[in-house]
N, C-alpha and C. Protein backbone atom coordinates (compact mmCIF):
# COMPACT_ATOMS: atom_id res chain seq x y z
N UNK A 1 -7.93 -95.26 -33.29
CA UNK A 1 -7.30 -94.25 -32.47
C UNK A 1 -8.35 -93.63 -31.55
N UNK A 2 -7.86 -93.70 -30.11
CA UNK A 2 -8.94 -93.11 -29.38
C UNK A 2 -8.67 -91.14 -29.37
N UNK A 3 -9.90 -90.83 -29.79
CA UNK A 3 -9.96 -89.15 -29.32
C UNK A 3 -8.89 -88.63 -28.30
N UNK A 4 -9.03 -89.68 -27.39
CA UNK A 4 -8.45 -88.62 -25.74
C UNK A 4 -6.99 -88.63 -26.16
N UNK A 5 -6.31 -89.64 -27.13
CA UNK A 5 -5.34 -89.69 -27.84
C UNK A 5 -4.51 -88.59 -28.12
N UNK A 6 -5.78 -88.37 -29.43
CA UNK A 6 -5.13 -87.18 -29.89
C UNK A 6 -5.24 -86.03 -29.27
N UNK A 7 -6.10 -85.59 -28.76
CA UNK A 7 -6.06 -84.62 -27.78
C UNK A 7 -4.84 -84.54 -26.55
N UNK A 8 -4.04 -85.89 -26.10
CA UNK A 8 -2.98 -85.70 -25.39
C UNK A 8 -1.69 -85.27 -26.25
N UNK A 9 -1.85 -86.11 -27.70
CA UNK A 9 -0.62 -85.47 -28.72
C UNK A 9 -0.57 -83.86 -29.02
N UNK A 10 -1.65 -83.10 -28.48
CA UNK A 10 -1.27 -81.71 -29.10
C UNK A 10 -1.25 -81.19 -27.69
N UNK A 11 -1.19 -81.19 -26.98
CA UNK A 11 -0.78 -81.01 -25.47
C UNK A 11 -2.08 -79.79 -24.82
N UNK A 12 -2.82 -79.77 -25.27
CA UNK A 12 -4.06 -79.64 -24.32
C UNK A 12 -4.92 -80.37 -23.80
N UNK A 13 -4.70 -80.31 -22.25
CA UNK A 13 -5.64 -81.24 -21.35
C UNK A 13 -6.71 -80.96 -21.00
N UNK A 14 -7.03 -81.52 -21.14
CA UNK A 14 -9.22 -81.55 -21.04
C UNK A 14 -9.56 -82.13 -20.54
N UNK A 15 -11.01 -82.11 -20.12
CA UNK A 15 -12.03 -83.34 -19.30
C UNK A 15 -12.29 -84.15 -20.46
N UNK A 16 -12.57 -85.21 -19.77
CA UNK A 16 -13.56 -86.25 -21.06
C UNK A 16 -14.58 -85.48 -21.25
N UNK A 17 -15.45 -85.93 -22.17
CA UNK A 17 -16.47 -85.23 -22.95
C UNK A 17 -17.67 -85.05 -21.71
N UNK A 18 -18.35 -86.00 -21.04
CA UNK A 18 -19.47 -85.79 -20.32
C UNK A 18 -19.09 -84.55 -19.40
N UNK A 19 -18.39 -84.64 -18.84
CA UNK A 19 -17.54 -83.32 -17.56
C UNK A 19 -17.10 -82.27 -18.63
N UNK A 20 -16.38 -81.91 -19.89
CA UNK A 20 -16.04 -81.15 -20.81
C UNK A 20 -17.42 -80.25 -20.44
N UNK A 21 -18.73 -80.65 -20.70
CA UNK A 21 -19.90 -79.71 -21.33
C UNK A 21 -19.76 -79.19 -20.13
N UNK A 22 -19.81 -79.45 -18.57
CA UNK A 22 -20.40 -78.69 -17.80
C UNK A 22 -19.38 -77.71 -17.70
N UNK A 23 -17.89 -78.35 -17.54
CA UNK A 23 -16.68 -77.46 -17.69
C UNK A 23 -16.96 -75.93 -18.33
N UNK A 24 -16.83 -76.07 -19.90
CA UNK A 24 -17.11 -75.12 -20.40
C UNK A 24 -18.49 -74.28 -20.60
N UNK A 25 -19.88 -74.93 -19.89
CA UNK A 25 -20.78 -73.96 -19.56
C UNK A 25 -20.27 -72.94 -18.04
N UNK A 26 -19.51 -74.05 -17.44
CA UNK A 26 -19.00 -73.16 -16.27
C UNK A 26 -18.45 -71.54 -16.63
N UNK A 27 -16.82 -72.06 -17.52
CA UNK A 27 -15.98 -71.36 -18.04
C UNK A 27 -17.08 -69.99 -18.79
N UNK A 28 -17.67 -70.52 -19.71
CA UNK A 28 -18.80 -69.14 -20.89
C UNK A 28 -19.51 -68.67 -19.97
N UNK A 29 -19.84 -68.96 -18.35
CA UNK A 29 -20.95 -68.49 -17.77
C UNK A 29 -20.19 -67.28 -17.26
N UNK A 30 -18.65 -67.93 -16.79
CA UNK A 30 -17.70 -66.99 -15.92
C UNK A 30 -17.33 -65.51 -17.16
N UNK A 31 -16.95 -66.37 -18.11
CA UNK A 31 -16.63 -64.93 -19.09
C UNK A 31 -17.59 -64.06 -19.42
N UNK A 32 -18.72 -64.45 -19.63
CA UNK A 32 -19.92 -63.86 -19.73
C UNK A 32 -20.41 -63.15 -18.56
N UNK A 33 -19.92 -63.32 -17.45
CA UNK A 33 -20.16 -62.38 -16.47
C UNK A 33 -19.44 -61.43 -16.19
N UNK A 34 -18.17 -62.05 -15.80
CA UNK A 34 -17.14 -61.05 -15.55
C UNK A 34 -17.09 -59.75 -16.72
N UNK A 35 -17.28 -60.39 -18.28
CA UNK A 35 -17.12 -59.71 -19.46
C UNK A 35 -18.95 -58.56 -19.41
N UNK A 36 -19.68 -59.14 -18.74
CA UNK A 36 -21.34 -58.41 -19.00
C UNK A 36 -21.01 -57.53 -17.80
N UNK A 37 -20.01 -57.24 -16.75
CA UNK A 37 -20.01 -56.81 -15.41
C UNK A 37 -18.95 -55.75 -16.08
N UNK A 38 -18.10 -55.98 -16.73
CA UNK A 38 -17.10 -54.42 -17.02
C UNK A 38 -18.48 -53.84 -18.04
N UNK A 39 -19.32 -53.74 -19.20
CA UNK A 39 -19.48 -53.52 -20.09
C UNK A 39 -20.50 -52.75 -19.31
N UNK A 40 -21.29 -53.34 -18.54
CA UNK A 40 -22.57 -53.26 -17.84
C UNK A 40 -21.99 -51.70 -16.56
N UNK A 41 -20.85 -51.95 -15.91
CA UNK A 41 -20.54 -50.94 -15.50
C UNK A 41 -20.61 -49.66 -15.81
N UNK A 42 -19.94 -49.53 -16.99
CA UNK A 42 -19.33 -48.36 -17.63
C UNK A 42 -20.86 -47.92 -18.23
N UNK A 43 -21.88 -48.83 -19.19
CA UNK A 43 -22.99 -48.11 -19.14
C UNK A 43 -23.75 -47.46 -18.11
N UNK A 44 -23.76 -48.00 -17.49
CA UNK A 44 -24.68 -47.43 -15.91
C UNK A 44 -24.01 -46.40 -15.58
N UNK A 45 -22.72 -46.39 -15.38
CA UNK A 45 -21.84 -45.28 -15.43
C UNK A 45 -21.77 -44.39 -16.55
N UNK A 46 -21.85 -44.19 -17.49
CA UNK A 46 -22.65 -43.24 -18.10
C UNK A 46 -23.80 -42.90 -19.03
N UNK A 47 -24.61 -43.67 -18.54
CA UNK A 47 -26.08 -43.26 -18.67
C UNK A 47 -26.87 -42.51 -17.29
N UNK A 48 -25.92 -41.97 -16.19
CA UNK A 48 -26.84 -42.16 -14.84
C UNK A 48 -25.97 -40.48 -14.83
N UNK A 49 -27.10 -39.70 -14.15
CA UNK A 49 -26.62 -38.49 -13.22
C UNK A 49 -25.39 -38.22 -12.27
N UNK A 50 -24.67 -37.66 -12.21
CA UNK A 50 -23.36 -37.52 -11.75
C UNK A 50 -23.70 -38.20 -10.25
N UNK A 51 -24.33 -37.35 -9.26
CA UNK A 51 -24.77 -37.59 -8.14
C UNK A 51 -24.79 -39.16 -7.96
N UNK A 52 -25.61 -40.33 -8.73
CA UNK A 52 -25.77 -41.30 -9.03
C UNK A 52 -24.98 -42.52 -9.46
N UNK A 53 -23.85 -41.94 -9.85
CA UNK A 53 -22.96 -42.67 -11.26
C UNK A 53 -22.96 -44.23 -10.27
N UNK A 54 -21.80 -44.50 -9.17
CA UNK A 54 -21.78 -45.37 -8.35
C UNK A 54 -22.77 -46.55 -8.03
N UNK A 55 -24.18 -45.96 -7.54
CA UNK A 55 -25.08 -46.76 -7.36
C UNK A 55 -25.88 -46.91 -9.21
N UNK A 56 -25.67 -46.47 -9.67
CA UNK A 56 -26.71 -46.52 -10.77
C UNK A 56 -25.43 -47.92 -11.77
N UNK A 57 -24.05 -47.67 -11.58
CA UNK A 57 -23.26 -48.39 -12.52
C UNK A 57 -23.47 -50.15 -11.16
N UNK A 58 -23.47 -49.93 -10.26
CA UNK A 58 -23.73 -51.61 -9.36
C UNK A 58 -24.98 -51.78 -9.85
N UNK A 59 -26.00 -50.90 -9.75
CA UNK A 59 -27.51 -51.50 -9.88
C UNK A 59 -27.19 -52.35 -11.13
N UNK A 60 -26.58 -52.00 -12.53
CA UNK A 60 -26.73 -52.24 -13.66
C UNK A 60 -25.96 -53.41 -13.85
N UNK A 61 -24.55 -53.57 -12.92
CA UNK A 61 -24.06 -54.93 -13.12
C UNK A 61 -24.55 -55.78 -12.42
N UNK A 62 -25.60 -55.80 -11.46
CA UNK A 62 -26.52 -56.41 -10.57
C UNK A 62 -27.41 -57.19 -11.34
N UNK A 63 -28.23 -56.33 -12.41
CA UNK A 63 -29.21 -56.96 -12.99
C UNK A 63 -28.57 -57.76 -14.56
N UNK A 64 -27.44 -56.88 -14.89
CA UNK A 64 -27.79 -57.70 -16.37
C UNK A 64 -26.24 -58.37 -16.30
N UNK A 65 -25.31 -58.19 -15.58
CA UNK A 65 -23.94 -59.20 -16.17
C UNK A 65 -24.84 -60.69 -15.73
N UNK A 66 -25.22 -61.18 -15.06
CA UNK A 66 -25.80 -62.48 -14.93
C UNK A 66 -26.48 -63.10 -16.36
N UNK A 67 -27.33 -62.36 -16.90
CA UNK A 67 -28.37 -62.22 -17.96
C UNK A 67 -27.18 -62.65 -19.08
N UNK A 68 -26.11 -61.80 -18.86
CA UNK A 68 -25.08 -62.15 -20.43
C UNK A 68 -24.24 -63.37 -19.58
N UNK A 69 -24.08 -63.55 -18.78
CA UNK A 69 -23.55 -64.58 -18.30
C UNK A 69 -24.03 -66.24 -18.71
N UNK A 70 -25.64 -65.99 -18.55
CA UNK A 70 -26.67 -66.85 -19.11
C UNK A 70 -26.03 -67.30 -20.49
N UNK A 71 -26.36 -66.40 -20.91
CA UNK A 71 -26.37 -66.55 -22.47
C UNK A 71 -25.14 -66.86 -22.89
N UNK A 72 -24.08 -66.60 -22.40
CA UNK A 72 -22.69 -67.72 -22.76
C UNK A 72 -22.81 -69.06 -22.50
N UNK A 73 -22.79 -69.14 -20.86
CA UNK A 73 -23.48 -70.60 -20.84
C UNK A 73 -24.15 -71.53 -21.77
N UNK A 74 -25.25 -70.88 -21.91
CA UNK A 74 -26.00 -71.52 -22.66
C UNK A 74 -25.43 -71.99 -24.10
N UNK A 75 -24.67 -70.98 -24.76
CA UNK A 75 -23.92 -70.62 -26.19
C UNK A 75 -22.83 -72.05 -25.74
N UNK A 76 -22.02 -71.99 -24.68
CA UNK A 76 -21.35 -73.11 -23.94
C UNK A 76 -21.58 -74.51 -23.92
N UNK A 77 -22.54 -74.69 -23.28
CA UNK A 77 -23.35 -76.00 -23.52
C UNK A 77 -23.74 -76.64 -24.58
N UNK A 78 -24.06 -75.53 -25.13
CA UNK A 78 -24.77 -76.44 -26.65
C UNK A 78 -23.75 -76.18 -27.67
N UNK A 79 -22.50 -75.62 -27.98
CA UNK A 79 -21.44 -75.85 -29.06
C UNK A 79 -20.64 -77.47 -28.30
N UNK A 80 -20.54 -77.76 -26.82
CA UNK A 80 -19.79 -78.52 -25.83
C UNK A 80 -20.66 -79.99 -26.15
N UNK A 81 -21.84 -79.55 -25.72
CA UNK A 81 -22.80 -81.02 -26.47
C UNK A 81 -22.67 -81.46 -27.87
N UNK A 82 -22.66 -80.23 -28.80
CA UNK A 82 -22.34 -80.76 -30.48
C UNK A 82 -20.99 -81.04 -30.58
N UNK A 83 -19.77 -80.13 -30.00
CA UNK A 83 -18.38 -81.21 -29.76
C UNK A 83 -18.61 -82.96 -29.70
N UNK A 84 -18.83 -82.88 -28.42
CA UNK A 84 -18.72 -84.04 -28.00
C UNK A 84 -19.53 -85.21 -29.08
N UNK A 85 -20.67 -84.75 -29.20
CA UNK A 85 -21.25 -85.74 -30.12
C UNK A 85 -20.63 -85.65 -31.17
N UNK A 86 -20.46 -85.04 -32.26
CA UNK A 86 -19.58 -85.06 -33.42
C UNK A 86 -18.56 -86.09 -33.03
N UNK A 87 -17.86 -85.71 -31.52
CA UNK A 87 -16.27 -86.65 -31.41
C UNK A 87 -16.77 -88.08 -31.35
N UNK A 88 -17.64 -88.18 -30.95
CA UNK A 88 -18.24 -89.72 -30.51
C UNK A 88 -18.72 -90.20 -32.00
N UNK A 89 -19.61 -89.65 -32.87
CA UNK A 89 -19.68 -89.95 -33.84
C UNK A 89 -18.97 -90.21 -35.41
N UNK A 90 -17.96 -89.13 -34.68
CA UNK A 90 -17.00 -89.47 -36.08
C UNK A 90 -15.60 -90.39 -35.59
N UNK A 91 -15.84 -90.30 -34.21
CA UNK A 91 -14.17 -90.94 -33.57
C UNK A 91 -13.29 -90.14 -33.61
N UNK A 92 -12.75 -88.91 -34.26
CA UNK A 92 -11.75 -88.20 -34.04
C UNK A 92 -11.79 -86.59 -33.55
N UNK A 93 -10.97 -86.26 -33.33
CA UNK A 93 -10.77 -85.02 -32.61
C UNK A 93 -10.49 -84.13 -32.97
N UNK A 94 -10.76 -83.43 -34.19
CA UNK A 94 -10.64 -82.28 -35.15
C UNK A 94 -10.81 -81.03 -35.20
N UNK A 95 -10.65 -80.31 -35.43
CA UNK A 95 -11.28 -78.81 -35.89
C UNK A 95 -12.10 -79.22 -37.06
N UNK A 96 -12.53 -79.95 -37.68
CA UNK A 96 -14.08 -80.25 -38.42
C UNK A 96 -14.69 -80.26 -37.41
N UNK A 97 -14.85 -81.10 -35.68
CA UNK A 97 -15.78 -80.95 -35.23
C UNK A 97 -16.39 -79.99 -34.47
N UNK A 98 -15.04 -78.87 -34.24
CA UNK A 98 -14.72 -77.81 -33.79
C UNK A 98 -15.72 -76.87 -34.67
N UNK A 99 -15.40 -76.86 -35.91
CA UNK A 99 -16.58 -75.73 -36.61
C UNK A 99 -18.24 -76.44 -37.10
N UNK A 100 -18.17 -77.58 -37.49
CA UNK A 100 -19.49 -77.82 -37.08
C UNK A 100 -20.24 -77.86 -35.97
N UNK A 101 -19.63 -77.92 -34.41
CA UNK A 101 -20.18 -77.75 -33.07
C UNK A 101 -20.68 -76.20 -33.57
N UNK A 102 -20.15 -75.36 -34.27
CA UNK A 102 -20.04 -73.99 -33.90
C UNK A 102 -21.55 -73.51 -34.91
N UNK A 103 -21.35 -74.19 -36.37
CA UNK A 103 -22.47 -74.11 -37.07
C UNK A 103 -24.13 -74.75 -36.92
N UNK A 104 -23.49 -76.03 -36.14
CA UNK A 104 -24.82 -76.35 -35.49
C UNK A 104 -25.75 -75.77 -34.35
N UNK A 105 -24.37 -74.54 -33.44
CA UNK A 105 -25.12 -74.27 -32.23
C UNK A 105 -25.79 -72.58 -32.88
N UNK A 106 -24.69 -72.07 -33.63
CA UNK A 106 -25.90 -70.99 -34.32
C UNK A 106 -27.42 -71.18 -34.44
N UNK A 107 -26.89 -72.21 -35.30
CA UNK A 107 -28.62 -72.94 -36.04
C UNK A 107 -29.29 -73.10 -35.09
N UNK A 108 -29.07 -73.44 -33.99
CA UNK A 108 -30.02 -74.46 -32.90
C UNK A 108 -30.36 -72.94 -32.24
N UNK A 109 -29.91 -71.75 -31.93
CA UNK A 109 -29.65 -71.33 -30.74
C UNK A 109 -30.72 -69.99 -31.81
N UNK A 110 -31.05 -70.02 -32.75
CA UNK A 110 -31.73 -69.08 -33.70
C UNK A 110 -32.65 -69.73 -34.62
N UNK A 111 -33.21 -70.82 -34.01
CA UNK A 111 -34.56 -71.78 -34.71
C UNK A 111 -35.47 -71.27 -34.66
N UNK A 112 -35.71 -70.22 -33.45
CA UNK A 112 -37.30 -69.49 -33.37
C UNK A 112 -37.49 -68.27 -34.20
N UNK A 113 -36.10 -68.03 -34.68
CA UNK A 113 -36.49 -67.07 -35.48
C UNK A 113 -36.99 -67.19 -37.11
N UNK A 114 -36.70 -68.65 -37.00
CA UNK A 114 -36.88 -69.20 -38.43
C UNK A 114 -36.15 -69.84 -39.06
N UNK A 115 -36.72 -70.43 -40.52
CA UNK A 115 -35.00 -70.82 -41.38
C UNK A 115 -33.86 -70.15 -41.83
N UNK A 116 -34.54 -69.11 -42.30
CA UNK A 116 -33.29 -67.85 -42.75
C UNK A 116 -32.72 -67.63 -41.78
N UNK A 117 -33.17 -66.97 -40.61
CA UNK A 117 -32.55 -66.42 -39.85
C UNK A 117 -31.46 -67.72 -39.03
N UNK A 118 -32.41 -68.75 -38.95
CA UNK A 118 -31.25 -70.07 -38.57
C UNK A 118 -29.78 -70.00 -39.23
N UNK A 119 -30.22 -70.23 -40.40
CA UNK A 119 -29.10 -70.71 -41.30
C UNK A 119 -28.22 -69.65 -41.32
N UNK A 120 -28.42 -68.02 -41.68
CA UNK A 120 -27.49 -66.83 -41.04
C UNK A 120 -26.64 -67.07 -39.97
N UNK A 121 -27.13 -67.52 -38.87
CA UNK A 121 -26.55 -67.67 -37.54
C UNK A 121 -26.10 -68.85 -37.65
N UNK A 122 -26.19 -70.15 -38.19
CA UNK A 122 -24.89 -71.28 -37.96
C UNK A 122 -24.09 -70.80 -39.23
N UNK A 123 -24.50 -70.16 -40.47
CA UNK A 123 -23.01 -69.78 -41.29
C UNK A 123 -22.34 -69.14 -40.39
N UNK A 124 -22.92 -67.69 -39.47
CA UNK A 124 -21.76 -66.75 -39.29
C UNK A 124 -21.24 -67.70 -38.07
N UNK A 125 -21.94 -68.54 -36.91
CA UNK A 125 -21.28 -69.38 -35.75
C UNK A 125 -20.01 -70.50 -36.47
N UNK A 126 -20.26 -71.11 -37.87
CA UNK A 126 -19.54 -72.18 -38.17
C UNK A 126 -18.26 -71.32 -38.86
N UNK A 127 -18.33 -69.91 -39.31
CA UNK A 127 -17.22 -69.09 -40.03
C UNK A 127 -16.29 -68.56 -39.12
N UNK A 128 -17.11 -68.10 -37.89
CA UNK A 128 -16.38 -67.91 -36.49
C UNK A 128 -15.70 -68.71 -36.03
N UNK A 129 -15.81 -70.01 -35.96
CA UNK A 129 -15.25 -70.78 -35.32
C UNK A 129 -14.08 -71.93 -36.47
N UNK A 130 -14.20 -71.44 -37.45
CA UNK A 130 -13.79 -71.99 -38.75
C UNK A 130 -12.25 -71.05 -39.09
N UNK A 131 -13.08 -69.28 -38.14
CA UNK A 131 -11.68 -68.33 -38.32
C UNK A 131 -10.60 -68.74 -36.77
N UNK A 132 -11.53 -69.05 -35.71
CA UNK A 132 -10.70 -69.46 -34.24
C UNK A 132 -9.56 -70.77 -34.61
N UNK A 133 -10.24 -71.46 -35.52
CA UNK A 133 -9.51 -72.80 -35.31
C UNK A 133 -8.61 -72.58 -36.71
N UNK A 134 -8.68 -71.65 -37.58
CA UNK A 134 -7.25 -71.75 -38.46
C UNK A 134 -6.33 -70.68 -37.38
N UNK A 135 -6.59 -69.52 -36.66
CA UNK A 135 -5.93 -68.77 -36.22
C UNK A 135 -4.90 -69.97 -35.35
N UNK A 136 -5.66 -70.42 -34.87
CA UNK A 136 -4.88 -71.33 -33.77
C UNK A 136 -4.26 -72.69 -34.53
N UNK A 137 -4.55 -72.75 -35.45
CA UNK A 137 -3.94 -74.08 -36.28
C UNK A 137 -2.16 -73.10 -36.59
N UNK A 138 -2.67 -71.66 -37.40
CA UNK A 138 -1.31 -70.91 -37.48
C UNK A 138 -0.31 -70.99 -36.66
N UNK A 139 -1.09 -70.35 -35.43
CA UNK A 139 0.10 -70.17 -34.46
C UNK A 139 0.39 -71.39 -33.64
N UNK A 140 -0.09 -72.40 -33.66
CA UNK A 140 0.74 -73.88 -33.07
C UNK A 140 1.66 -74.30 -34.12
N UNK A 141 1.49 -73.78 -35.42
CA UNK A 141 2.59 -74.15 -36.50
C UNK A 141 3.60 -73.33 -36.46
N UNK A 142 3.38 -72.07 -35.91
CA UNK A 142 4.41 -71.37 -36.07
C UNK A 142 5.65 -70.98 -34.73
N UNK A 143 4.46 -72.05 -33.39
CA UNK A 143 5.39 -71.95 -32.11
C UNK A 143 6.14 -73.53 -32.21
N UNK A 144 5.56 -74.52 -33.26
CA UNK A 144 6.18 -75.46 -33.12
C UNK A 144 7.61 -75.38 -34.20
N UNK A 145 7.63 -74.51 -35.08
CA UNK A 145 8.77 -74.15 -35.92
C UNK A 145 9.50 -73.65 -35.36
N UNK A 146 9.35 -72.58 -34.44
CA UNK A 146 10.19 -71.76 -33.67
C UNK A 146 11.15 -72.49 -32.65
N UNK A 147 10.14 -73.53 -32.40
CA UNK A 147 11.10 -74.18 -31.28
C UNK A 147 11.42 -75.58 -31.62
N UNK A 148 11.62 -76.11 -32.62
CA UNK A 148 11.84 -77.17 -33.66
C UNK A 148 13.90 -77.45 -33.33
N UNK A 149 14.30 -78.26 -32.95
CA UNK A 149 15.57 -78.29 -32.69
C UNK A 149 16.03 -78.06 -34.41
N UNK A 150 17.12 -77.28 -34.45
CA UNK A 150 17.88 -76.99 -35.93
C UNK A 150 19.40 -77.68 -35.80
N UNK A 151 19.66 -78.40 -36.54
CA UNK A 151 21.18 -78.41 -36.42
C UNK A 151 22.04 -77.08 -36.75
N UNK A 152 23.40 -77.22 -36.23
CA UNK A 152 24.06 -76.34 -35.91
C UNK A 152 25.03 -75.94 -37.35
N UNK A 153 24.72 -74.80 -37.75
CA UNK A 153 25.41 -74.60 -38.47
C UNK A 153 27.26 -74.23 -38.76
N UNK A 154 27.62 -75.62 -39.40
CA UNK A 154 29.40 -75.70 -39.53
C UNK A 154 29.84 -74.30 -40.67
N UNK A 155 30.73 -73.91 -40.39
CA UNK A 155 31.26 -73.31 -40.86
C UNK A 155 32.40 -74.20 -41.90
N UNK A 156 32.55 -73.74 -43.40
CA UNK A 156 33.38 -74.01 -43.96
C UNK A 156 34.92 -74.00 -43.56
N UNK A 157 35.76 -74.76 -43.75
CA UNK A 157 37.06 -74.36 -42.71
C UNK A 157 38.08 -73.93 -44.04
N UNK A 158 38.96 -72.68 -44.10
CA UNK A 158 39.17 -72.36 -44.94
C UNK A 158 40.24 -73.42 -45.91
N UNK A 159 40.55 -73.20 -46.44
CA UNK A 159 41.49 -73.77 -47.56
C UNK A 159 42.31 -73.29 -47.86
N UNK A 160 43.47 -74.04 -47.06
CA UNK A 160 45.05 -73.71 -47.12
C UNK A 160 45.84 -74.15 -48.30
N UNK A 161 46.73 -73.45 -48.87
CA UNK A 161 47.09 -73.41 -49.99
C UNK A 161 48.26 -74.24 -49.62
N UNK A 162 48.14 -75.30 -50.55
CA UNK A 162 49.49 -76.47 -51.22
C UNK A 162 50.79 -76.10 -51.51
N UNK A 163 51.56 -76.68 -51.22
CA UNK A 163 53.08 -76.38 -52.03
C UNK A 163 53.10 -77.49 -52.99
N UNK A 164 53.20 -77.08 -54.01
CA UNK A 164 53.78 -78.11 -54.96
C UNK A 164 54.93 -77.87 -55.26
C-alpha cells in the first residue's frame, strides 16, 4: 500500500513528502509570527510609558515575532523531516509516525542541553503530539458517526383486531 494512499482515504490533502517539509516550515514560520506579533505587541504595550505605548509595542513586534517565528520553523522542519522519514521507512502513514516525528524532534531540538534534558523534551514533544493525534483520531470518529447514513426507522403498524 502506497502512503499517498492512505493519506487520500482519510481525506486530507498534502504535498508529497520532499515539498511537505518546506510546506510546513513555511506554515510554523507563519504561525510563529503572526502568533510572536500579537504576544510581542501587547508586551511592548505594557511594559512601555504611556507616551510610548505605540512605538515601543511595533519596536517589539519588529524585533522578536521573527525570532519566534524562527523557532517554529525550525520546530517545523525537523518534526516534517522525521515524518517523512519514518513514512519512507516504515511504508505507512500513521499517527505512530506522527508521535515519534514529535519525540524525535524534542530530542534533537534539546541535545545541547544534554541527555536528561534531551530525553524530557522528546517525552513531553512525543506526549504532545501522542495527545494531538488521539484528540483528532476522536473527533474524525465522532464526525464520521454523525454523518454515517442510518436507516430509517419503521414504525410498527398497529394490530387490528380479528373477528372470529
Amino acid at each position: 500500500m502506497n502512503p499517498a494512499d492512505n493519506v487520500e482515504e482519510q481525506g486530507a490533502v498534502r504535498e508529497p513528502c520532499p515539498w511537505r517539509i518546506l510546506d510546513d516550515a513555511g506554515g510554523a514560520f507563519a504561525m510563529g509570527a503572526v502568533g510572536g506579533g500579537l504576544v510581542h505587541a501587547y508586551k511592548g504595550y505594557k511594559n512601555s510609558p504611556p507616551g510610548l505605548r505605540a512605538s515601543s509595542m511595533l519596536k517589539s513586534v519588529k524585533f522578536r515575532a521573527p525570532l519566534l517565528g524562527g523557532s517554529f520553523a525550525i520546530w517545523g522542519t525537523f518534526y516534517s523531516g522525521f515524518d517523512c522519514s519514518l513514512m519512507a521507512v516504515r511504508g505507512v502513514d500513521d499517527m505512530w509516525n506522527s508521535i515519534a516525528a514529535g519525540f524525535l524532534t524534542g530530542g534533537t531540538l534539546a541535545i545541547r542541553q544534554g541527555p536528561r534534558a534531551s530525553f524530557g523534551a522528546a517525552a513531553f514533544g512525543g506526549i504532545i503530539l501522542g495527545v494531538i493525534e488521539g484528540i483528532q483520531l476522536v473527533l474524525s470518529n465522532a464526525v464520521a458517526g454523525a454523518s454515517a447514513p442510518q436507516a430509517p426507522q419503521l414504525e410498527e403498524a398497529p394490530s387490528v383486531p380479528t373477528m372470529n
